[in-house]
C-alpha atoms as a PDB file:
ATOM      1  CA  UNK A   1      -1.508  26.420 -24.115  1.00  0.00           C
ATOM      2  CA  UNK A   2       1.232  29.215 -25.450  1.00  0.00           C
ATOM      3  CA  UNK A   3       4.884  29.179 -24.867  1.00  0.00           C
ATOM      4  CA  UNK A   4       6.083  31.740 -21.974  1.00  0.00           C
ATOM      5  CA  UNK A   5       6.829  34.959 -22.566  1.00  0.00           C
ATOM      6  CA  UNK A   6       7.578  38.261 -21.380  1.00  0.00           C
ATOM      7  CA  UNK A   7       5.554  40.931 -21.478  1.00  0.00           C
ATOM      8  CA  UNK A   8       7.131  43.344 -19.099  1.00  0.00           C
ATOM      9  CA  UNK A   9       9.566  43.903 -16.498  1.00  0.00           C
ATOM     10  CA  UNK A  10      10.861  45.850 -13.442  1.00  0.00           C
ATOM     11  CA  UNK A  11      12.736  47.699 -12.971  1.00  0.00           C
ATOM     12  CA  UNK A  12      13.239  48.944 -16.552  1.00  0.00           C
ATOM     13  CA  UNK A  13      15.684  48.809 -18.850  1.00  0.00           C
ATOM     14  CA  UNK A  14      18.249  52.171 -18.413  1.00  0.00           C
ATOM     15  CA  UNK A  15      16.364  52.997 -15.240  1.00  0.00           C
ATOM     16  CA  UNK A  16      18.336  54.136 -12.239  1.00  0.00           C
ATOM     17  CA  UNK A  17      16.723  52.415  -9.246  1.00  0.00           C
ATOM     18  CA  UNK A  18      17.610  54.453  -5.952  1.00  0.00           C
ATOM     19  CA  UNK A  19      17.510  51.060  -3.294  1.00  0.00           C
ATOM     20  CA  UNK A  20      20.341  49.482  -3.173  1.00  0.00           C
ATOM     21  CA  UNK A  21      18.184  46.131  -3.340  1.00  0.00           C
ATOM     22  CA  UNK A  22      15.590  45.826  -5.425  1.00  0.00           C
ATOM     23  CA  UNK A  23      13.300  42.961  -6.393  1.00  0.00           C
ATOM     24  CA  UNK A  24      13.336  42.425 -10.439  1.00  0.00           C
ATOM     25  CA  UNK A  25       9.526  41.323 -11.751  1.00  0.00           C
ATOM     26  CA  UNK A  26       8.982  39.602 -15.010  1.00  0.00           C
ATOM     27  CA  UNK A  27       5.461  39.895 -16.047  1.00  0.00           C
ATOM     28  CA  UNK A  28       4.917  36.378 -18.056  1.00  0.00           C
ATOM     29  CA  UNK A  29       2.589  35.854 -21.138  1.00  0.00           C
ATOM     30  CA  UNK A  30       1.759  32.708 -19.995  1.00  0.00           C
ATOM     31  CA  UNK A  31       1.240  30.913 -16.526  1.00  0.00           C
ATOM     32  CA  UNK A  32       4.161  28.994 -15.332  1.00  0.00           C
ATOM     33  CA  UNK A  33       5.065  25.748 -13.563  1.00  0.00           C
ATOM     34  CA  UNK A  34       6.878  26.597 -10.014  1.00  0.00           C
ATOM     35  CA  UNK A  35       8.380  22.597 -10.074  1.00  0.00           C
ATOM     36  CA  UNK A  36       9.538  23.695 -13.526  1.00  0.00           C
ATOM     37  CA  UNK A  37      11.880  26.512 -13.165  1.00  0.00           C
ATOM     38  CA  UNK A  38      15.324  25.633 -13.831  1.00  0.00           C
ATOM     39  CA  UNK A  39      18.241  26.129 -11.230  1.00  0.00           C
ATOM     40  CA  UNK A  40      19.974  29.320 -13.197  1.00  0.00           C
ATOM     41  CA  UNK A  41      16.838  30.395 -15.459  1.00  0.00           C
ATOM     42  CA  UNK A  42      17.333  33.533 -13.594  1.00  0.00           C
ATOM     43  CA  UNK A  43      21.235  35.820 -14.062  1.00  0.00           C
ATOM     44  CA  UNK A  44      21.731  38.401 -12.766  1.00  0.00           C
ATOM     45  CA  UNK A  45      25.122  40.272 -12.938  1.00  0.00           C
ATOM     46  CA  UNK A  46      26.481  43.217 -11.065  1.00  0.00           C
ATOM     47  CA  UNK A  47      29.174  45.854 -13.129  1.00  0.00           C
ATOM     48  CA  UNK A  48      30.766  46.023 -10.541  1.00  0.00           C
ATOM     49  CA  UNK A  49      30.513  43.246  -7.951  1.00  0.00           C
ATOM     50  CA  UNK A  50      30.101  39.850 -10.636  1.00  0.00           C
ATOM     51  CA  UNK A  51      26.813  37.560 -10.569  1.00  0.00           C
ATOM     52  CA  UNK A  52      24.202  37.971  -7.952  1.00  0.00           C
ATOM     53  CA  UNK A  53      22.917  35.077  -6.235  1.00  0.00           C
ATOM     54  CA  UNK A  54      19.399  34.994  -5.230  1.00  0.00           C
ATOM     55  CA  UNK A  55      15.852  33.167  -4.953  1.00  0.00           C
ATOM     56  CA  UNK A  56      13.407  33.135  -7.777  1.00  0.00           C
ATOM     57  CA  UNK A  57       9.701  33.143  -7.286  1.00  0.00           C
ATOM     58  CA  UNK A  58       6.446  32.889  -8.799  1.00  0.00           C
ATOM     59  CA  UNK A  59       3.639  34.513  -8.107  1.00  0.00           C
ATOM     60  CA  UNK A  60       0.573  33.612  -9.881  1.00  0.00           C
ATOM     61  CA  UNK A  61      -2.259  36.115  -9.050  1.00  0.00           C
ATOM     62  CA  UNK A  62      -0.179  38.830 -10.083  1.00  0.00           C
ATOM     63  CA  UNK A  63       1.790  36.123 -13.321  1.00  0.00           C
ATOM     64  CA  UNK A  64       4.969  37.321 -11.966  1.00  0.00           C
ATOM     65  CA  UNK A  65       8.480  35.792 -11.842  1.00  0.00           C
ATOM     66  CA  UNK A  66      10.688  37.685  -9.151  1.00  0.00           C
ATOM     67  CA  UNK A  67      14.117  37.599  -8.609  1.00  0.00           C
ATOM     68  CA  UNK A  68      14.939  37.943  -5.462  1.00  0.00           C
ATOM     69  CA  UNK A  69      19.236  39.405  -4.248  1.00  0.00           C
ATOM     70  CA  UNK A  70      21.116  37.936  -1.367  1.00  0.00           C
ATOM     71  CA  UNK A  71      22.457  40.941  -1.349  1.00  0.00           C
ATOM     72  CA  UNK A  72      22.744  44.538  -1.838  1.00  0.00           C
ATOM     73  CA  UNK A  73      24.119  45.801  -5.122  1.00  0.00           C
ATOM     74  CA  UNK A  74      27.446  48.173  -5.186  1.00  0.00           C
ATOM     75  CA  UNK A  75      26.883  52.171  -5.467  1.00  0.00           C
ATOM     76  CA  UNK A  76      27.561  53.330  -9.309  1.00  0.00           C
ATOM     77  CA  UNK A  77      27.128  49.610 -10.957  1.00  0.00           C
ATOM     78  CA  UNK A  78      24.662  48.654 -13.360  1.00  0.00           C
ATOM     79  CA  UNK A  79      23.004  45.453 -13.244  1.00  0.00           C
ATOM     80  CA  UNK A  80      21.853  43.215 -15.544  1.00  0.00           C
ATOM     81  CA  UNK A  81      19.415  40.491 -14.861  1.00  0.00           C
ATOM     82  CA  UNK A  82      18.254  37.893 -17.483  1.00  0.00           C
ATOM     83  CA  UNK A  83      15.798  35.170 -17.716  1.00  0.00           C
ATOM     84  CA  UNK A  84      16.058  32.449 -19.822  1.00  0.00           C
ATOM     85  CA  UNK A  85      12.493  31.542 -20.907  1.00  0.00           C
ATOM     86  CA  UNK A  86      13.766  28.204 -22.117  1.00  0.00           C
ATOM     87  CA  UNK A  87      14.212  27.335 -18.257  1.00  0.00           C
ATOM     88  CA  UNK A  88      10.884  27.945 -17.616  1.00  0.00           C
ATOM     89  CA  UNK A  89       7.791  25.834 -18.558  1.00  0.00           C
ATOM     90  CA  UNK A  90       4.112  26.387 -18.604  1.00  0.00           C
ATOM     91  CA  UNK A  91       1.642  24.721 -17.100  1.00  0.00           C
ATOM     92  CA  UNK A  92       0.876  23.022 -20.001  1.00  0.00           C
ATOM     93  CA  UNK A  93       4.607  21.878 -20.445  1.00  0.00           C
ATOM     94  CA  UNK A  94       5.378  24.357 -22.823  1.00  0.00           C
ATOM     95  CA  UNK A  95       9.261  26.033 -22.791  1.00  0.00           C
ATOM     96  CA  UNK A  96      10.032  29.429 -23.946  1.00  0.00           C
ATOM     97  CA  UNK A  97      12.359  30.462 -26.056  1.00  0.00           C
ATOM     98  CA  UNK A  98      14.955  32.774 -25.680  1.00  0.00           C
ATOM     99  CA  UNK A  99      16.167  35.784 -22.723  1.00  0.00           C
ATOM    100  CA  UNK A 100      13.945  38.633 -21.608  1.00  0.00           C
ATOM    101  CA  UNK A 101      16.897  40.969 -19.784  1.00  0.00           C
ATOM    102  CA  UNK A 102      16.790  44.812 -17.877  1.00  0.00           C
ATOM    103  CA  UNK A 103      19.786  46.634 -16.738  1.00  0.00           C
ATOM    104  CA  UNK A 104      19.192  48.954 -14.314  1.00  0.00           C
ATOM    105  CA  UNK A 105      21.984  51.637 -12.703  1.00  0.00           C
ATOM    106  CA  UNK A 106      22.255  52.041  -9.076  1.00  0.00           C
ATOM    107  CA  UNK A 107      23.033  55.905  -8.287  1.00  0.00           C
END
């Protein structure tokens, strides 16, 4: 099968996103492997505040991979979060290949 990609993601890149947590979706080319995702294939780094821990999960109805913050993001930061697709595998066993990455501002 094909190597995961991205095909879209949210929230977009230079968006200002008004919650002050917010759920970031990758929309993936490809159906992944849940066993297969790497601690770390997901960054995700606050302006303001440093990295941003948090959960990562897939959803495969919808072929998302979400990224999910401990906690809430600073007023006036912008955040950056950044999946490595060579963390991720498909089904098929397949890697990706290099970062699919937003930043987003929080007002």
């Amino acid at each position: 099968g094909p190597e995961p990609g991205v095909a879209d993601v949210f929230p977009a890149p230079g968006s200002v996103v008004a919650a002050r947590r917010v759920a970031v979706s990758f929309f993936l080319t490809a159906p992944i492997d849940p066993a297969r995702i790497e601690p770390g294939a997901v960054l995700a780094v606050g302006s303001l505040s440093g990295e941003i821990a948090g959960a990562v999960e897939w959803m495969p109805d919808e072929r998302l991979l979400r990224f999910l913050p401990e906690r809430d993001f600073r007023p006036g930061e912008t955040v950056t979060v950044t999946l490595d697709l060579e963390a991720v595998e498909s089904v098929g066993g397949r890697s990706g290949s290099g970062r699919a990455s937003t930043s987003f501002t929080v007002p």
